[in-house]
C-alpha atoms as a PDB file:
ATOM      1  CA  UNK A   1      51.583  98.864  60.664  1.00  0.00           C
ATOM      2  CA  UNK A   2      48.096  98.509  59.206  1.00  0.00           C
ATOM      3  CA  UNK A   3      46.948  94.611  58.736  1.00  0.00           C
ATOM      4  CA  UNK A   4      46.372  92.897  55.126  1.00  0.00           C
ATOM      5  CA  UNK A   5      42.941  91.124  54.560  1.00  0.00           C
ATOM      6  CA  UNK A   6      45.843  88.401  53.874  1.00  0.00           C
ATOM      7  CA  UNK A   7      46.534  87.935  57.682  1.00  0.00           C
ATOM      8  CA  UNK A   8      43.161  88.077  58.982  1.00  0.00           C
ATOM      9  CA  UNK A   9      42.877  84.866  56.540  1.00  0.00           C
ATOM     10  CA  UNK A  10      45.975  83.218  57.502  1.00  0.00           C
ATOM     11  CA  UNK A  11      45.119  83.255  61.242  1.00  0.00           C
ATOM     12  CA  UNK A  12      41.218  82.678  60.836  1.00  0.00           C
ATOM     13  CA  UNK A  13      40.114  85.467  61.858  1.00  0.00           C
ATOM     14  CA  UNK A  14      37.015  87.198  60.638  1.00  0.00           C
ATOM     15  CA  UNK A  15      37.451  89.444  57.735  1.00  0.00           C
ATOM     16  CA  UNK A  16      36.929  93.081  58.662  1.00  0.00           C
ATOM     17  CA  UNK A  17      33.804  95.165  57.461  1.00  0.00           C
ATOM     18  CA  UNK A  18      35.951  97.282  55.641  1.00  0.00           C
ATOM     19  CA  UNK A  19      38.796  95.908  53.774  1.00  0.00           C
ATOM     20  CA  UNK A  20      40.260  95.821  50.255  1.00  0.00           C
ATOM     21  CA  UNK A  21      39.086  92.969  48.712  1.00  0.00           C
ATOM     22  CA  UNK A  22      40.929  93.992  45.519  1.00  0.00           C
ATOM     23  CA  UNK A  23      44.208  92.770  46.271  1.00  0.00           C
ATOM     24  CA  UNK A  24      46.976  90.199  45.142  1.00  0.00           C
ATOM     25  CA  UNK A  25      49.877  88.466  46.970  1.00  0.00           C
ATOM     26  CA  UNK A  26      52.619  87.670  44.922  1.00  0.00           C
ATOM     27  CA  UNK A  27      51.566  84.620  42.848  1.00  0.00           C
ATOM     28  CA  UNK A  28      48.960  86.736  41.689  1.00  0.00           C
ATOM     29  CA  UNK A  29      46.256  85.346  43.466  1.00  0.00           C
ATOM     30  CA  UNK A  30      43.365  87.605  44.959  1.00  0.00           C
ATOM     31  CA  UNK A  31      41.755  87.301  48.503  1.00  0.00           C
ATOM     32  CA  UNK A  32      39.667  84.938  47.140  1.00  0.00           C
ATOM     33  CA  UNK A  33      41.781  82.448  45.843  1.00  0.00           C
ATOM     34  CA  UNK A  34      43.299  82.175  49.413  1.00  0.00           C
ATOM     35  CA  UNK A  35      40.104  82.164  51.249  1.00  0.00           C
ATOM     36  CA  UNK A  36      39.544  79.097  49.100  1.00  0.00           C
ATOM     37  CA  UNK A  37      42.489  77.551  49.332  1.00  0.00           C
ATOM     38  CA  UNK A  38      42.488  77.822  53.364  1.00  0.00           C
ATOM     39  CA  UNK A  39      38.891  76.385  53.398  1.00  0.00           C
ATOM     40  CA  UNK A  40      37.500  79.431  54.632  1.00  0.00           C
ATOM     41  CA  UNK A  41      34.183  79.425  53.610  1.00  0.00           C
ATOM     42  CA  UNK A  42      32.332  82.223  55.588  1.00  0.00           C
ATOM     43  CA  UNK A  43      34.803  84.332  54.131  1.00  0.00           C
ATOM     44  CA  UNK A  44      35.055  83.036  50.831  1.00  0.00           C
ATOM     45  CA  UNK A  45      30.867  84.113  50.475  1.00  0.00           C
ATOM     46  CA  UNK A  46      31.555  87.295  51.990  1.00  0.00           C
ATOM     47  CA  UNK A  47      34.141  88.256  49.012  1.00  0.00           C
ATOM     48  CA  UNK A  48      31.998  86.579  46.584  1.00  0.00           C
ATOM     49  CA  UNK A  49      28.977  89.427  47.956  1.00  0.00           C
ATOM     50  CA  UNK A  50      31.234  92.181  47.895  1.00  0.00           C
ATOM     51  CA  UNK A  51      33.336  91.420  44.735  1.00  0.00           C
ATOM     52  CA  UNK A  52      31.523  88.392  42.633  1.00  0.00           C
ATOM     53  CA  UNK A  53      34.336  89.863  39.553  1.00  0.00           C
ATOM     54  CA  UNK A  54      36.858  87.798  41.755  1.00  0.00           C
ATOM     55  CA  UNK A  55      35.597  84.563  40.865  1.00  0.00           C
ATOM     56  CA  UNK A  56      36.541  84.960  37.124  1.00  0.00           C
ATOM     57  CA  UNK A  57      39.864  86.455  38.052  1.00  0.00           C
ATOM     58  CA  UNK A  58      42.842  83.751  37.354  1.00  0.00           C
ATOM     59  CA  UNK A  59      46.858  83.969  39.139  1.00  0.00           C
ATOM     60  CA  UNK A  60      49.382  83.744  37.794  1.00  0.00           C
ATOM     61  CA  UNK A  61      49.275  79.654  36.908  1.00  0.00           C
ATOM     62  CA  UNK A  62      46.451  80.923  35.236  1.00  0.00           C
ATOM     63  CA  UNK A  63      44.047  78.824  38.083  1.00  0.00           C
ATOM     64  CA  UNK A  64      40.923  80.282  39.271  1.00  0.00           C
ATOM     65  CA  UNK A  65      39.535  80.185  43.103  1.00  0.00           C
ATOM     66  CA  UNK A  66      37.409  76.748  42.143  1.00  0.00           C
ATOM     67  CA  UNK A  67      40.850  75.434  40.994  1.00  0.00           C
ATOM     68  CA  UNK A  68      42.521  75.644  44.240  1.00  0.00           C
ATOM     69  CA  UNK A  69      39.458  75.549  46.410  1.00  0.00           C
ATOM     70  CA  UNK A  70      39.884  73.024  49.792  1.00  0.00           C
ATOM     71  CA  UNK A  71      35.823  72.965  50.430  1.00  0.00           C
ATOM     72  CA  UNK A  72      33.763  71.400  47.777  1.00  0.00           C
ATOM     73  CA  UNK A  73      30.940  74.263  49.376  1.00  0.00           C
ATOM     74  CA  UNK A  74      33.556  76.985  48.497  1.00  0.00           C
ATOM     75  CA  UNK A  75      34.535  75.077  45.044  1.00  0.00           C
ATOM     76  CA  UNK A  76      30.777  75.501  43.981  1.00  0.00           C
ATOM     77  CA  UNK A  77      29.819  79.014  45.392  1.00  0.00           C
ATOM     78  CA  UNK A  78      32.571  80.538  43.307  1.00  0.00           C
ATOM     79  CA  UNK A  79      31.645  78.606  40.206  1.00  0.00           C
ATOM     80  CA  UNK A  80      28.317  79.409  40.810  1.00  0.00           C
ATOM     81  CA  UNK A  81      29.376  83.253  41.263  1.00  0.00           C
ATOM     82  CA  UNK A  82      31.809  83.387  38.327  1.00  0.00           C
ATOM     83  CA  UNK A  83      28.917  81.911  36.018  1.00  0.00           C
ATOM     84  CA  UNK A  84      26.306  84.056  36.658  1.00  0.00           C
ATOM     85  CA  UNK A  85      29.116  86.947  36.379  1.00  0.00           C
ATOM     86  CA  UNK A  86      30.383  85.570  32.934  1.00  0.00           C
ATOM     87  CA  UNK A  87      26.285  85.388  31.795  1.00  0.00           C
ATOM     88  CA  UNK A  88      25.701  89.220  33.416  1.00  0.00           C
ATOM     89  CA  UNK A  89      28.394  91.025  31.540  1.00  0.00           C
ATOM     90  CA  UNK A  90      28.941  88.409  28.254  1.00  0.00           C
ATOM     91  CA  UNK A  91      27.810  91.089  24.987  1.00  0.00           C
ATOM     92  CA  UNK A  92      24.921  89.521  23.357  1.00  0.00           C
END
């Protein structure tokens, strides 16, 4: 059985070099949202460098990773990331 991103997160372990960082649990929220929510901030920058769309990405409550953020450090990273996302791909 291969391991989720989910349980490296879960257990505090170190996220592996190679992982999916495009995935959801079942409330809809990406690996972000629980690297927030655990107060995992070494790996919440690490998914903001490898996937900054993440930050913009609601669940299913329709709450973004600052939303449920534990860390005010990972609360500002991903509203930092999710801004200059929103101001990189926003049409003129």
């Amino acid at each position: 059985m291969t391991e989720t991103p989910f349980l490296f997160l879960n257990r505090g372990d170190p996220l592996p070099e190679v992982a999916d960082w495009l995935v959801f649990n079942c409330r809809g929220q990406s690996l972000l949202h629980v690297a927030a929510k655990l107060g995992r901030d070494y790996s919440v920058a690490k998914i903001l460098k490898q996937s900054p769309e993440l930050a913009a990405v609601a669940d299913f409550e329709l709450k973004l990773p600052e939303d449920v953020a534990l860390s005010d450090f990972s609360r500002q990273q991903c509203r930092l990331v999710r801004s200059l996302f929103l101001i990189e791909y926003t049409p003129l």
